[in-house]
Protein backbone atom coordinates (compact mmCIF):
# COMPACT_ATOMS: atom_id res chain seq x y z
CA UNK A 1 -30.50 1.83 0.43
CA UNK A 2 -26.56 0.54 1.52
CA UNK A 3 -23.81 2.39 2.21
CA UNK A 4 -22.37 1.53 -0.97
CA UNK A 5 -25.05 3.11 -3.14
CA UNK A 6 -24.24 6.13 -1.16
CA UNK A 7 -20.43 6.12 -1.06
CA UNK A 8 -21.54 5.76 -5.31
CA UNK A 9 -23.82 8.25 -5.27
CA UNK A 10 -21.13 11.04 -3.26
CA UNK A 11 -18.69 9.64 -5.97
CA UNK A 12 -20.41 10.33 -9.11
CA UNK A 13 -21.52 13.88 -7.58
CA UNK A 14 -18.32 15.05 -7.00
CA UNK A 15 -16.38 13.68 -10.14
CA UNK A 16 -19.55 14.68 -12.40
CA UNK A 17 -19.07 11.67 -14.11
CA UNK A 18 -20.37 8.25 -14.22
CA UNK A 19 -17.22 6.96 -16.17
CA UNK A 20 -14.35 8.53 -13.86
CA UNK A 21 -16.45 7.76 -10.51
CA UNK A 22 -15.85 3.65 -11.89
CA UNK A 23 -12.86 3.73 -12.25
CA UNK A 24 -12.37 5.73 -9.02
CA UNK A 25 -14.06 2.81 -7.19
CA UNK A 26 -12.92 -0.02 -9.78
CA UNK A 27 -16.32 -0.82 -11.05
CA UNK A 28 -18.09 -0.63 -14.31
CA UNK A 29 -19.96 2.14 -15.66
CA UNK A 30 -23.41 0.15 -16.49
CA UNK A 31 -22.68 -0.97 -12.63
CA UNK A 32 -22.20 2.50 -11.27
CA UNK A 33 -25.54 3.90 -12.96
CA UNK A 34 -27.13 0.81 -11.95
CA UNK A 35 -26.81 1.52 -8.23
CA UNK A 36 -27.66 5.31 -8.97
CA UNK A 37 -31.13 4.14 -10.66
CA UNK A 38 -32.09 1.90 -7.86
CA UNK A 39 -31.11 4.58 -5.21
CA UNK A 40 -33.27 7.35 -6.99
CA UNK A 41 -36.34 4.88 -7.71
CA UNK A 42 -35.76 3.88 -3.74
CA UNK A 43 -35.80 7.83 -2.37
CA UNK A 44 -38.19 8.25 -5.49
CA UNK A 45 -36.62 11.39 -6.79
CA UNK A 46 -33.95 12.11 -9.38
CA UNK A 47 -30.63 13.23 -8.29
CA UNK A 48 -28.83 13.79 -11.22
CA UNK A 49 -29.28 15.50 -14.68
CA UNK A 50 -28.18 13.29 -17.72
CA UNK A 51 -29.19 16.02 -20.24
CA UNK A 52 -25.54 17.35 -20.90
CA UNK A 53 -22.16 16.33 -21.12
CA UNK A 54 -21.24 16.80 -17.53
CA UNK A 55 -23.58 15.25 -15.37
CA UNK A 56 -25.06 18.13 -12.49
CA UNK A 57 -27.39 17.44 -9.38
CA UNK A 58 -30.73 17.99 -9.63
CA UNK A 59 -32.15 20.43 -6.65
CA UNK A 60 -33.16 17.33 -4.58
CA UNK A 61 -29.76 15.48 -5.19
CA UNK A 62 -27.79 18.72 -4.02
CA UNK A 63 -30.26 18.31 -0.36
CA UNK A 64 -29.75 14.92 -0.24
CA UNK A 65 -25.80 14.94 -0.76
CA UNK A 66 -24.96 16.95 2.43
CA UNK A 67 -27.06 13.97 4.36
CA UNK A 68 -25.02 11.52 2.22
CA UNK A 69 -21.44 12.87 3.50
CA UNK A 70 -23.41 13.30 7.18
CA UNK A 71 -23.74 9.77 6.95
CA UNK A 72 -20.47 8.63 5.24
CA UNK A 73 -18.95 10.51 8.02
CA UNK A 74 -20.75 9.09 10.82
CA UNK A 75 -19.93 5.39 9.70
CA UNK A 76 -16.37 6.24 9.43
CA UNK A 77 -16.49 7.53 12.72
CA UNK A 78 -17.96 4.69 13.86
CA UNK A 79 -15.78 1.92 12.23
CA UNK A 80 -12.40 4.18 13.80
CA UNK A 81 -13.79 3.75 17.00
CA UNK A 82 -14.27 -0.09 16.91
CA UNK A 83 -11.08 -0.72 14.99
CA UNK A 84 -8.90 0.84 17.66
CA UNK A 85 -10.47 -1.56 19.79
CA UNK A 86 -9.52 -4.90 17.99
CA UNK A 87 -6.41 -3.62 15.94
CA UNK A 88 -7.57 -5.00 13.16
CA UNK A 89 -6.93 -2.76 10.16
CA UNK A 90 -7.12 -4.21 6.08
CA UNK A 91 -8.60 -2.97 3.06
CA UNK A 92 -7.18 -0.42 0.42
CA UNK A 93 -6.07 3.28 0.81
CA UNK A 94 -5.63 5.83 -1.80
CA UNK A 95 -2.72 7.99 -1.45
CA UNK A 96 -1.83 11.03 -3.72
CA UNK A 97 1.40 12.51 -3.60
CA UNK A 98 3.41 15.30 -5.07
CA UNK A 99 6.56 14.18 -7.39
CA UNK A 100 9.37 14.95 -4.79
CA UNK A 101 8.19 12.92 -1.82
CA UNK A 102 6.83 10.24 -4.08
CA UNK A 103 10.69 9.94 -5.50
CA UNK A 104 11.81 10.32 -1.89
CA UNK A 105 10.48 9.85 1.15
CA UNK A 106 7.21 7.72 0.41
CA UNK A 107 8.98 4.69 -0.42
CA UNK A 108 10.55 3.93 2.55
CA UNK A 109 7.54 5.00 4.13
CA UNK A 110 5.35 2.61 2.57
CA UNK A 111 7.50 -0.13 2.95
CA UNK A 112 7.71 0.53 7.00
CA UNK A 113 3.89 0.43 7.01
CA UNK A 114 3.00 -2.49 5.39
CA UNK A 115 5.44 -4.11 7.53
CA UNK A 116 3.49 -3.13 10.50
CA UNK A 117 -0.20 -3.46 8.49
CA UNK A 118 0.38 -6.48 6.00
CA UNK A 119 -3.14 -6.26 5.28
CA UNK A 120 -3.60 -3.08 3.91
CA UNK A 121 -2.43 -2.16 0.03
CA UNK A 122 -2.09 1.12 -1.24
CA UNK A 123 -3.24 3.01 -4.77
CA UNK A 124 -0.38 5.56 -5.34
CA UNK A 125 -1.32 8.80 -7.31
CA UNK A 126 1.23 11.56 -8.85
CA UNK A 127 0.06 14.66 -9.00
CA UNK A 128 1.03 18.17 -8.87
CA UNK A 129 0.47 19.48 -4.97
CA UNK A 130 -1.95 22.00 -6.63
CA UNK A 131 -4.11 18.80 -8.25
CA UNK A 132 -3.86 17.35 -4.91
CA UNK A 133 -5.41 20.09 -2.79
CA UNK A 134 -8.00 20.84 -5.14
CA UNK A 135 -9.04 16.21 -5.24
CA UNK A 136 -8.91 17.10 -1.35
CA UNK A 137 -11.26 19.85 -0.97
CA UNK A 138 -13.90 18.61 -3.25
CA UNK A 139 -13.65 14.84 -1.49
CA UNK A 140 -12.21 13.07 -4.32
CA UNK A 141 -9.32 11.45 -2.00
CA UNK A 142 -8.55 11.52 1.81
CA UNK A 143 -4.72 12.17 2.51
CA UNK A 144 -2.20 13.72 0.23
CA UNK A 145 1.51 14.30 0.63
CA UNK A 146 3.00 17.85 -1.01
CA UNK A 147 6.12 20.09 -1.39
CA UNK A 148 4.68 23.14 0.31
CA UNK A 149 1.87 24.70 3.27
CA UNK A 150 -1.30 24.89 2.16
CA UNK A 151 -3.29 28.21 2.78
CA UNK A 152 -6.33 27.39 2.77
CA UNK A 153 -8.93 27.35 6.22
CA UNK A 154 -10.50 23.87 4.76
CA UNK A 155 -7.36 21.86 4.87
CA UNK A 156 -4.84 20.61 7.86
CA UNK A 157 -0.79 20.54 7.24
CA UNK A 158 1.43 18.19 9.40
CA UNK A 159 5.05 19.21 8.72
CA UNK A 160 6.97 15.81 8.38
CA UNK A 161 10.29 16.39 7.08
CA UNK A 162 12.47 19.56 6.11
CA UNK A 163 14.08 19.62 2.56
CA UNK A 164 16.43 22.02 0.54
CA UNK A 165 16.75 22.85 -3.41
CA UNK A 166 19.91 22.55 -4.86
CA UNK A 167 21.02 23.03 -8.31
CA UNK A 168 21.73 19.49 -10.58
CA UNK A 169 23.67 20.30 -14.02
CA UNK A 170 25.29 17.97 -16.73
CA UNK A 171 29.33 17.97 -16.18
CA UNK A 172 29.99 19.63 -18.81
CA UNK A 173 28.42 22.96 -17.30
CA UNK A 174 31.53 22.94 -14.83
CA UNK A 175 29.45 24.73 -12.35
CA UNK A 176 31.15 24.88 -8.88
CA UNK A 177 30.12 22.86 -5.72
CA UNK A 178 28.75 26.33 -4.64
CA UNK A 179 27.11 28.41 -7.32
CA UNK A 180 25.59 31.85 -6.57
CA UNK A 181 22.06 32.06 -7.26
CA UNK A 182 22.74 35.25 -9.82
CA UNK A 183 25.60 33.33 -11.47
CA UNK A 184 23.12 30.27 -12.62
CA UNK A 185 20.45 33.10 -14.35
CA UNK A 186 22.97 33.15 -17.38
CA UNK A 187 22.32 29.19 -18.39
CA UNK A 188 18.84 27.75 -19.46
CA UNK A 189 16.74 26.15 -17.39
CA UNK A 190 14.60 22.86 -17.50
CA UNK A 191 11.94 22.95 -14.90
CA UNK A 192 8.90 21.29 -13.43
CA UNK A 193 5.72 22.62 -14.24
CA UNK A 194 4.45 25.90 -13.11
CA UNK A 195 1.52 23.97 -10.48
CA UNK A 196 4.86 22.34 -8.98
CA UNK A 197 5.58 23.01 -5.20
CA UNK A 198 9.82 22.77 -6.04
CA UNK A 199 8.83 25.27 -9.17
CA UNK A 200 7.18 27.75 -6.98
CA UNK A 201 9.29 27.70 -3.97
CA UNK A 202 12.59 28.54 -6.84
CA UNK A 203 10.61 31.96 -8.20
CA UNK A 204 9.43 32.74 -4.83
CA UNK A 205 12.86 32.59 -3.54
CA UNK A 206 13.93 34.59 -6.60
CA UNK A 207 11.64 36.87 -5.71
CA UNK A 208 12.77 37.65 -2.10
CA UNK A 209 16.58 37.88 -3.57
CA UNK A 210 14.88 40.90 -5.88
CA UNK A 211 15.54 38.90 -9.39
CA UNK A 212 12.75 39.43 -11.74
CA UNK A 213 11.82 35.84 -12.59
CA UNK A 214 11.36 36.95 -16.55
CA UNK A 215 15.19 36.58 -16.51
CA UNK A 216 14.81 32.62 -16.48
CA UNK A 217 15.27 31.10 -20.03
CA UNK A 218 13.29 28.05 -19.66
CA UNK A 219 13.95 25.91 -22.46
CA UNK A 220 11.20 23.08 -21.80
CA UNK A 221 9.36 22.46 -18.86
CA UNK A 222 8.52 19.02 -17.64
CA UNK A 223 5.88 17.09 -15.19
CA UNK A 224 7.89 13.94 -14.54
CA UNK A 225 11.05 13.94 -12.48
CA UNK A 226 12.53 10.89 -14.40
CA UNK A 227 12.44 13.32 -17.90
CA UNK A 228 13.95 16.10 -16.05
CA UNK A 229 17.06 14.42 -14.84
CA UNK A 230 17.50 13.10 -18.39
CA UNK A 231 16.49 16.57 -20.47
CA UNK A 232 19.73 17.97 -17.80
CA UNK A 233 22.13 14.69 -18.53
CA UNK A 234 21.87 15.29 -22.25
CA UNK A 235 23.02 19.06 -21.81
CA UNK A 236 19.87 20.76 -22.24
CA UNK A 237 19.58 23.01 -19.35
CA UNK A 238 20.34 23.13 -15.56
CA UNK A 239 17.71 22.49 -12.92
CA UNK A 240 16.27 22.80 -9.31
CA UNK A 241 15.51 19.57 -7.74
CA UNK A 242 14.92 18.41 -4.06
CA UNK A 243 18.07 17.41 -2.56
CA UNK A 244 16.45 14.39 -1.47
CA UNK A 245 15.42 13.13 -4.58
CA UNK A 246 19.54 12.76 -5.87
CA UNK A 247 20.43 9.92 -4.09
CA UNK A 248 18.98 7.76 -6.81
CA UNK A 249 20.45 9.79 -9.89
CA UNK A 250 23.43 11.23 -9.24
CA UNK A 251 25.52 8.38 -9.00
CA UNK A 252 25.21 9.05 -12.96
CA UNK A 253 28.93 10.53 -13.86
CA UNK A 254 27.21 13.11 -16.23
CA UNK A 255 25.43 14.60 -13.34
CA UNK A 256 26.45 17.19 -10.75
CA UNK A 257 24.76 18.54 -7.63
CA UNK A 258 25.80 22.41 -7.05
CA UNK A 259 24.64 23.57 -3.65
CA UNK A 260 23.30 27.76 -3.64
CA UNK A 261 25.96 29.79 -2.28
CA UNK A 262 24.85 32.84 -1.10
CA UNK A 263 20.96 31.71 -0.35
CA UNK A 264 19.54 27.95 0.63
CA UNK A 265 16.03 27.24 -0.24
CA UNK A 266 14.75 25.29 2.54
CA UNK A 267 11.04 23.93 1.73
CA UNK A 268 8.92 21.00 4.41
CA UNK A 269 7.38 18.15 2.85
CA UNK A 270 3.27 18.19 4.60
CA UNK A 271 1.45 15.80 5.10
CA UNK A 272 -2.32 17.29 4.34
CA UNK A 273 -6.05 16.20 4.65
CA UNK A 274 -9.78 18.13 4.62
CA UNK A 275 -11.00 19.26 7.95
CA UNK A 276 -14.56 19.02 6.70
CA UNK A 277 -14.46 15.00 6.81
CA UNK A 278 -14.03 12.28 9.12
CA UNK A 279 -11.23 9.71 7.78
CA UNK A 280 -11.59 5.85 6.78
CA UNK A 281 -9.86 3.80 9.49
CA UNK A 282 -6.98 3.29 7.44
CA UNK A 283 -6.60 6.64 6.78
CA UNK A 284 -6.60 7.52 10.05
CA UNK A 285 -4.00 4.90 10.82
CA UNK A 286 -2.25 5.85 8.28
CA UNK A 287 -1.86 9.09 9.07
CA UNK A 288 -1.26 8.44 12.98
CA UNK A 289 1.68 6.08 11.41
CA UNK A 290 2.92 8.88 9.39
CA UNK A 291 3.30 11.15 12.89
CA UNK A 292 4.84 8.41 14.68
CA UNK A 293 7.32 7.85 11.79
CA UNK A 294 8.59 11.36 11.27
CA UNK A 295 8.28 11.95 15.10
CA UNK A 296 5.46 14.28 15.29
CA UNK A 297 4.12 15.76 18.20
């Protein structure tokens, strides 16, 4: 038994799947179930059921999984600790982030890091914040970036950076620099999907103002932030983006950035991770960089 059958084995239990936990860990599948075979004819006991679509753990595979994290965790531990001794940090980390910091503030975050850690190369994953919490709590990635707190006992929030919503219309609209929030409920709207942190904190904010959120007319709504900006530039509905995302669109003459008038919707970009696990050395570096960058304390 090696570390890597386990890491395989913790995988394939929590993805269900012999095909996504490869590609997960950039293998093949007849290489994934290999290592799964030899582990179960090693402990001499099956761990999984192949009987259905979705693969399950068998009784002794669900006993033998909590020992697996145990010692995943312990030899994570244990590599931290001699790391910070020598500096010496490489290898690969998986980051997944929510569509308004990946369009904003990751970039420039990235870039700072690997100037520090040249050695280390990153696997960038958009997702909704929702998508991202859930991949956290069930193990299937380490550190995630989102648009919003997370409520939940099993995950830690580090507030890195504050942001605000503002309003981003085609020209033609003629909406003022300052628009009151009732004013914009007449025009249709193109928004992010309803899992999205920026789409929540808008009918939450709604909410508190006492305006039923029924009154929207959303006329499509969209998952990617580059569609959005060009659903609004061809005059097909207004739309409530991070204020830090503009910079890189609004340069675009048939754009315009209308600031809320009477209410600003301020949201924090987290930085989030599982307190139930003990991060890789690069994700703990990583996310001891990420402290240091936005000044944490």
């Amino acid at each position: 038994m090696d570390l890597k059958q386990i890491e395989i084995f913790i995988k394939v239990a929590k993805l269900k799947s012999f095909s996504k936990a490869a590609e997960e860990i950039f293998l093949s599948q007849p290489a994934v179930s290999a290592q799964i075979s030899s582990l179960e004819k090693e402990l001499d006991a099956q761990l999984f059921n192949r009987s259905s679509k979705d693969i399950g753990l068998t009784e002794a595979g669900e006993a033998f999984l909590k020992y697996a994290i145990g010692i995943m965790n312990m030899f994570n531990s244990a590599v931290s600790t001699l790391s910070s001794l020598n500096d010496n940090v490489f290898g690969s980390l998986n980051l997944s982030v929510s569509t308004t910091p990946c369009n904003s503030i990751v970039p420039a975050l990235i870039k700072e890091f690997s100037e520090a850690y040249p050695e280390v190369s990153f696997k960038i994953i958009e997702q909704s914040s929702g998508d991202i919490i859930e991949n956290i709590l069930k193990f299937n990635c380490e550190l995630g970036i989102v648009g919003s707190r997370v409520q939940n006992k099993g995950i830690e929030c580090c507030r890195l950076i504050e942001d605000e919503l503002v309003i981003i219309s085609n020209q033609s609209y003629d909406l003022p620099d300052k628009v009151k929030i009732e004013d914009i409920m007449k025009y249709k709207f193109v928004l992010r999907e309803g899992s999205s942190a920026t789409r929540k904190k808008f009918e939450s904010a709604l909410k508190d103002k006492g305006i039923d959120i029924n009154r929207l007319n959303i006329v499509c709504e969209i998952n990617n932030l580059d569609a959005l900006f060009k659903f609004v530039k061809a005059g097909i509905g207004i739309a409530v983006v991070s204020k830090n995302v503009c910079d890189d669109y609004i340069t675009d003459k048939n754009l315009k950035i209308s600031e809320l008038k009477d209410i600003r919707i301020k949201r924090s970009i987290y930085l989030v991770k599982s307190l139930k696990r003990e991060l890789t050395p690069i994700a703990k570096v990583f996310y001891d960089f990420c402290k240091d960058y936005f000044q944490i304390k």
